[in-house]
C-alpha atoms as a PDB file:
ATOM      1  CA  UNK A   1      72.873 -34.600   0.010  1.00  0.00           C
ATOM      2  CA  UNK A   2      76.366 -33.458  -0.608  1.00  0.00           C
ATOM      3  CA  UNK A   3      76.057 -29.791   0.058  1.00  0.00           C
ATOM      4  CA  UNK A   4      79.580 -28.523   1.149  1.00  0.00           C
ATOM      5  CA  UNK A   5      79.541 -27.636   4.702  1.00  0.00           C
ATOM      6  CA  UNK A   6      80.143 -24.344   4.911  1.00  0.00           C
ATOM      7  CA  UNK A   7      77.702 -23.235   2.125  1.00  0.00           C
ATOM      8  CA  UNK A   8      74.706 -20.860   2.464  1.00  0.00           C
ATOM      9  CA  UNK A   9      72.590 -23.968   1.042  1.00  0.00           C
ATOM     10  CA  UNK A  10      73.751 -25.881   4.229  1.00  0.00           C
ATOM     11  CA  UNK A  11      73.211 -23.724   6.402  1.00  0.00           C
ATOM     12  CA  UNK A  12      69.233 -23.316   5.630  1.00  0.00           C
ATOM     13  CA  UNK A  13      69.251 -27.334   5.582  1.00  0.00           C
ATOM     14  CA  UNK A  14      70.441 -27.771   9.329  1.00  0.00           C
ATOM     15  CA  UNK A  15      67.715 -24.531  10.260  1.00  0.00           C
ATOM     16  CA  UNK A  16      65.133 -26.827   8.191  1.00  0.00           C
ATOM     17  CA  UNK A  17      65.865 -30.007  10.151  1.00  0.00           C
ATOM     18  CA  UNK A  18      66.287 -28.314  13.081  1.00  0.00           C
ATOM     19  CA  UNK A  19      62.384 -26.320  12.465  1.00  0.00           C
ATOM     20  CA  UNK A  20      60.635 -29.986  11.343  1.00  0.00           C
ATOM     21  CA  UNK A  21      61.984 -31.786  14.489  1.00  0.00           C
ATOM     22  CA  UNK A  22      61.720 -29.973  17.146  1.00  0.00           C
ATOM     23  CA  UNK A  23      57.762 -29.213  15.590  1.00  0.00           C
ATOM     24  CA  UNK A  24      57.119 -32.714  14.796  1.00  0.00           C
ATOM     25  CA  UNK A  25      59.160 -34.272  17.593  1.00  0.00           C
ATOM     26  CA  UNK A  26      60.148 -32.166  20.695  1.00  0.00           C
ATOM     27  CA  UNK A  27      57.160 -30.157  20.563  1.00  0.00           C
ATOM     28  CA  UNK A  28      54.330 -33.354  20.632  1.00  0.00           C
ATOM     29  CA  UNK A  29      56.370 -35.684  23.307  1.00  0.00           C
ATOM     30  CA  UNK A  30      56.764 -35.110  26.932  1.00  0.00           C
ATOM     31  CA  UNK A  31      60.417 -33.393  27.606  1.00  0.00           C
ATOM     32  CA  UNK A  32      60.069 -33.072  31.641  1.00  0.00           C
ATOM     33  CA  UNK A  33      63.918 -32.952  31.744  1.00  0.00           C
ATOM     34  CA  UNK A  34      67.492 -33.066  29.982  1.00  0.00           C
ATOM     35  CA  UNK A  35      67.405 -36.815  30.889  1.00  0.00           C
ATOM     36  CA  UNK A  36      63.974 -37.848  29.083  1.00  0.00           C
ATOM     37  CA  UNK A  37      64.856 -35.801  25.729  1.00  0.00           C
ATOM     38  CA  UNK A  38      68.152 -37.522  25.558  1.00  0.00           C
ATOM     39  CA  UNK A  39      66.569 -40.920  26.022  1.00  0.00           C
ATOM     40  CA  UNK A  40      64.305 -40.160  23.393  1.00  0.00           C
ATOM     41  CA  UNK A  41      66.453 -38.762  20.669  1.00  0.00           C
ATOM     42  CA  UNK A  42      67.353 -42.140  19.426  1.00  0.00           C
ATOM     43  CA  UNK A  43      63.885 -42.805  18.685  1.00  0.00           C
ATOM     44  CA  UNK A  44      62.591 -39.321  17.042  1.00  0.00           C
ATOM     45  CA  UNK A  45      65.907 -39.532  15.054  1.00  0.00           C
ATOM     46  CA  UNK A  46      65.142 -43.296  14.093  1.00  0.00           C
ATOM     47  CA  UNK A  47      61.720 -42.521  12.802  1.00  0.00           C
ATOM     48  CA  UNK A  48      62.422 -39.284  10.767  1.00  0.00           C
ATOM     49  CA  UNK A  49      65.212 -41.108   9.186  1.00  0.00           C
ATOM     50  CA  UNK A  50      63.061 -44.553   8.732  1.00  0.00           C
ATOM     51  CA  UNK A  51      59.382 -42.972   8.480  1.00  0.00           C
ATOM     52  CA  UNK A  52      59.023 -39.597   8.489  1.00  0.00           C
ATOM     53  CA  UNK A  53      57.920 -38.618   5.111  1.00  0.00           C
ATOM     54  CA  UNK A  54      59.654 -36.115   3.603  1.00  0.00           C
ATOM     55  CA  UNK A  55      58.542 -33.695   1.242  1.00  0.00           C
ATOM     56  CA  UNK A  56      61.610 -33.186  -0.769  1.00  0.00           C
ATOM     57  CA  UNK A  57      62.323 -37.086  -1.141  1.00  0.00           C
ATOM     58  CA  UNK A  58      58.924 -37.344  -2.613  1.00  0.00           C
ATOM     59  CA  UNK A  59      56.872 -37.943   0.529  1.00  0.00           C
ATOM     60  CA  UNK A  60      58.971 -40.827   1.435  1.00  0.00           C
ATOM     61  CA  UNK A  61      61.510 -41.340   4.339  1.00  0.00           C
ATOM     62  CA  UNK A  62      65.573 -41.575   3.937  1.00  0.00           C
ATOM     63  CA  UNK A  63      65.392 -44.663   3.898  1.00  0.00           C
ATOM     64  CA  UNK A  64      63.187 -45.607   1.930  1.00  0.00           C
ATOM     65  CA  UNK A  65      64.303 -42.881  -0.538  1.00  0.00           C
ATOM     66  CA  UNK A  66      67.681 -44.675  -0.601  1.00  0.00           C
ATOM     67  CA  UNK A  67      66.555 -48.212  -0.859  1.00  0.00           C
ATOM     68  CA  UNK A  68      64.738 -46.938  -4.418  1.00  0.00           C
ATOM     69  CA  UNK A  69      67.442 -44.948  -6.051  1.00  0.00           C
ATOM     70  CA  UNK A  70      70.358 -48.054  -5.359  1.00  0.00           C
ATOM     71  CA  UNK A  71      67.729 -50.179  -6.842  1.00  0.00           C
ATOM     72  CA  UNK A  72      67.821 -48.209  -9.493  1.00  0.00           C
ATOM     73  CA  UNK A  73      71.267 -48.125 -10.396  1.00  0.00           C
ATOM     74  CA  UNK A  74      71.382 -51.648 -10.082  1.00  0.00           C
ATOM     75  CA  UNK A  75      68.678 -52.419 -12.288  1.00  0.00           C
ATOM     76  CA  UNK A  76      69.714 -52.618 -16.323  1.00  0.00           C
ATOM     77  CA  UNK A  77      67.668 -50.415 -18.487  1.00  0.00           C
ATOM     78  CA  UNK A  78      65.425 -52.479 -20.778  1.00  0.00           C
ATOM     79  CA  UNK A  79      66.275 -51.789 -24.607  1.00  0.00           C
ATOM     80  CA  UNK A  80      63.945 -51.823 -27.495  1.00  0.00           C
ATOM     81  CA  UNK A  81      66.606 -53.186 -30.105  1.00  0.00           C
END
């Protein structure tokens, strides 16, 4: 996304990330201190990036969302002539 950073339409992106992860990720794993969270954050933030499905990306991760749309640009469009 390239949403300048102070816009409204920012702002309501960080709240959204910050709602779907600490649902889907703080909320389901064990956080018994500052220490475990931290060790875990690479992990939760590896797997919503790599697998999380996303709703707005078409059910598919980051990623994944990525690898498709620079395969499209590389890919020529097929003519009919």
């Amino acid at each position: 996304m390239t949403t300048p950073v102070e816009s409204p339409q920012s702002n309501g992106m960080a709240e959204a990330f910050v709602r779907t992860f600490k649902r889907d990720y703080v909320a389901v794993n064990p956080t018994l201190d500052a220490d475990t969270v931290i060790r875990s954050l690479s992990i939760w933030f590896a797997h919503y990036n790599e697998l999380h499905p996303h709703r707005a990306l078409g059910y598919r991760s980051p990623r994944e969302f990525i690898a498709i749309k620079s395969t499209e640009k590389t890919v020529e469009p097929v003519s009919g002539l």
